[in-house]
C-alpha atoms as a PDB file:
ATOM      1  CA  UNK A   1     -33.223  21.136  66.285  1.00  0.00           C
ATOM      2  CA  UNK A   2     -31.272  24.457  64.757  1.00  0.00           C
ATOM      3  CA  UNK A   3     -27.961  25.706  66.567  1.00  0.00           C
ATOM      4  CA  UNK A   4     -27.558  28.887  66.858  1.00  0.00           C
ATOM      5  CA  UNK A   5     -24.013  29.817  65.054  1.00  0.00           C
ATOM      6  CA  UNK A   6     -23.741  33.243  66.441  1.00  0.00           C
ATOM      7  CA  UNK A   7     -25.342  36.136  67.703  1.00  0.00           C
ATOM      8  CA  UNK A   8     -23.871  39.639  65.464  1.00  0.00           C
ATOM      9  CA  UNK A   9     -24.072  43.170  67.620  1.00  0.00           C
ATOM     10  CA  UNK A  10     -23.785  46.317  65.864  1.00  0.00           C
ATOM     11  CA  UNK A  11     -21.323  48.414  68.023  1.00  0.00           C
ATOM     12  CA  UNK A  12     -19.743  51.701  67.577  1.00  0.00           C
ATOM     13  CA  UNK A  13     -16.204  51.169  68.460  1.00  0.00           C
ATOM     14  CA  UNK A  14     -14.960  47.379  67.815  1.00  0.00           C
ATOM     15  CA  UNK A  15     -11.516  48.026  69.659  1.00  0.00           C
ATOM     16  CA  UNK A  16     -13.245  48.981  72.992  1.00  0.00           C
ATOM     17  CA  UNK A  17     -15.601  46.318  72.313  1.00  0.00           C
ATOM     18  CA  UNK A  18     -13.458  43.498  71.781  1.00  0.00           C
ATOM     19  CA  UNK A  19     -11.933  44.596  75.371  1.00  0.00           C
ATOM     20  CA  UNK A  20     -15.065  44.969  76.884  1.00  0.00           C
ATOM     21  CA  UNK A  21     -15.963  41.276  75.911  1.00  0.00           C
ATOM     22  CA  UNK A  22     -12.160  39.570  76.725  1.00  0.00           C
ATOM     23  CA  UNK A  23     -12.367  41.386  80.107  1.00  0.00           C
ATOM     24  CA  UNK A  24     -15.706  40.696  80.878  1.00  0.00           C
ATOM     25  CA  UNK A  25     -16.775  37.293  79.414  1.00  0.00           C
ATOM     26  CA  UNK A  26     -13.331  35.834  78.643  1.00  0.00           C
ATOM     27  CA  UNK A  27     -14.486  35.975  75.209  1.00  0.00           C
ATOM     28  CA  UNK A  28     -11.281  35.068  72.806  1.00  0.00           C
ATOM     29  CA  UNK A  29     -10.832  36.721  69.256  1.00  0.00           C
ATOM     30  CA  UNK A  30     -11.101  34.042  66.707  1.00  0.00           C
ATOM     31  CA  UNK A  31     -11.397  36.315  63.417  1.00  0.00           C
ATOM     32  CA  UNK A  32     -10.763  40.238  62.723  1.00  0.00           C
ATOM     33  CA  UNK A  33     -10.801  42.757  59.983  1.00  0.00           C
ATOM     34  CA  UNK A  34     -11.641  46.361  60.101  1.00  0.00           C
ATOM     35  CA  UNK A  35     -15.244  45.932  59.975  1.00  0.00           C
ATOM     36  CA  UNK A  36     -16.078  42.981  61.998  1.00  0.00           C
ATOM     37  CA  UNK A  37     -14.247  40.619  64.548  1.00  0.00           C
ATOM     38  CA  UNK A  38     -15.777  37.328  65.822  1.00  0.00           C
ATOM     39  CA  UNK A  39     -15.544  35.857  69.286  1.00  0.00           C
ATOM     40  CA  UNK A  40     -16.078  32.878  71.058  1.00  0.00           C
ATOM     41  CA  UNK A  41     -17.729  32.921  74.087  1.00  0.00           C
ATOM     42  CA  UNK A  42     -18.352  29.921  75.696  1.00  0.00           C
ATOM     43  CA  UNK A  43     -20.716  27.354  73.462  1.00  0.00           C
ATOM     44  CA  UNK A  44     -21.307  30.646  71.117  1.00  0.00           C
ATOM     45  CA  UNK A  45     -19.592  32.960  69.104  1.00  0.00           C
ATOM     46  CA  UNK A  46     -20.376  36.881  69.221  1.00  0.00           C
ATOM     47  CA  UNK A  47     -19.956  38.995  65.761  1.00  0.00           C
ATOM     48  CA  UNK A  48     -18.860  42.770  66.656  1.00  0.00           C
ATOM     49  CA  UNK A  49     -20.158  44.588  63.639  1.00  0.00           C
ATOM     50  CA  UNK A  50     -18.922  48.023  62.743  1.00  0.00           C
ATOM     51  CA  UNK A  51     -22.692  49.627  63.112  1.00  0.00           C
ATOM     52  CA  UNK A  52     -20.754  51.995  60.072  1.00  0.00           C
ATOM     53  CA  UNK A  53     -20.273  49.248  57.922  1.00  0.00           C
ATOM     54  CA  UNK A  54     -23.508  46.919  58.328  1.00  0.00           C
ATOM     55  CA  UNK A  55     -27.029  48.001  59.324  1.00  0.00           C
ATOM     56  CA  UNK A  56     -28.393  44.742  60.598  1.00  0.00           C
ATOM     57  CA  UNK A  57     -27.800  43.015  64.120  1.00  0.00           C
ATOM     58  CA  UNK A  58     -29.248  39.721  63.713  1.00  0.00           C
ATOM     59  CA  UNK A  59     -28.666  35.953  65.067  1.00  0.00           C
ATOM     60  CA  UNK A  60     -27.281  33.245  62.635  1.00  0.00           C
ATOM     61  CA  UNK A  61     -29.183  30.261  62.727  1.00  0.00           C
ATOM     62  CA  UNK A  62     -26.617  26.813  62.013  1.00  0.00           C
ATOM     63  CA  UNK A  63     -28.355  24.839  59.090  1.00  0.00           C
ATOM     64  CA  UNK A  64     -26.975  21.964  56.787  1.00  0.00           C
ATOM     65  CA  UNK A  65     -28.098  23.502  53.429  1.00  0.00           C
ATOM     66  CA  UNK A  66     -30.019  26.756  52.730  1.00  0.00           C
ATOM     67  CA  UNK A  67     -33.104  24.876  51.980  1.00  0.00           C
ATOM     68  CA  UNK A  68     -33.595  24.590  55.582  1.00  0.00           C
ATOM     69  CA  UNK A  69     -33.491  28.700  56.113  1.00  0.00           C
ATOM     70  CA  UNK A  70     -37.107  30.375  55.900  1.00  0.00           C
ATOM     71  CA  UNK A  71     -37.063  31.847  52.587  1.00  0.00           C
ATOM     72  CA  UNK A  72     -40.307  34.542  53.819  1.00  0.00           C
ATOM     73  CA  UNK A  73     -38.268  36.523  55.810  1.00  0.00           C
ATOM     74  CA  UNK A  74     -34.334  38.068  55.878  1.00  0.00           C
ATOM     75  CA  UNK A  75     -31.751  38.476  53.222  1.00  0.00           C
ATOM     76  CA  UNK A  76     -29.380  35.610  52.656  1.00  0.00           C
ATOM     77  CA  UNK A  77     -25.823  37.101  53.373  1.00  0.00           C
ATOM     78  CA  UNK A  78     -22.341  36.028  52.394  1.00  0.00           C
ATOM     79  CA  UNK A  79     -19.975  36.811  55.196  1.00  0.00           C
ATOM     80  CA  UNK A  80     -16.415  37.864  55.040  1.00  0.00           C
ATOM     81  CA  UNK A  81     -15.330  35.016  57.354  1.00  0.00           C
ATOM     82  CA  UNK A  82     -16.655  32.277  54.745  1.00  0.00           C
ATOM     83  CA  UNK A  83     -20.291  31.641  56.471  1.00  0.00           C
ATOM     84  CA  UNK A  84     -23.347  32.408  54.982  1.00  0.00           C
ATOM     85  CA  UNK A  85     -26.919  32.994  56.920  1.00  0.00           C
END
């Protein structure tokens, strides 16, 4: 079975919605730069993607090694917070 690592939203302001998620999911920051911040939220983690920065919302699939990723469809991405999907 795959696990999904996180879910990534493209979002216009990532201040307002970082708020938006601590006040309204208890989501907690667990990584930040000026383009993206991760959250944890509950048994997940929500990416907050600077929509200015990044064109794709997409869900990150958990896999042991690449092999295991469909290689038909998507772009294999290097993240800034060390994961790759």
């Amino acid at each position: 079975m795959k696990t999904i690592d996180h879910i990534a939203i493209l979002v216009d302001n990532l201040k307002k919605s970082q708020e938006w998620y601590e006040e309204y999911c208890s989501a907690v920051l667990i990584f930040d730069d000026a383009k993206y911040k991760r959250m944890k939220m509950g048994n997940t983690t929500i990416a907050l993607i600077d929509k200015k920065h990044y064109q794709y919302a997409h869900i990150g699939i958990l896999v042991e090694k690449y092999g295991d990723l469909p290689s038909d469809i998507g772009e294999l991405v290097h993240h800034r917070d060390g994961t790759t999907g």
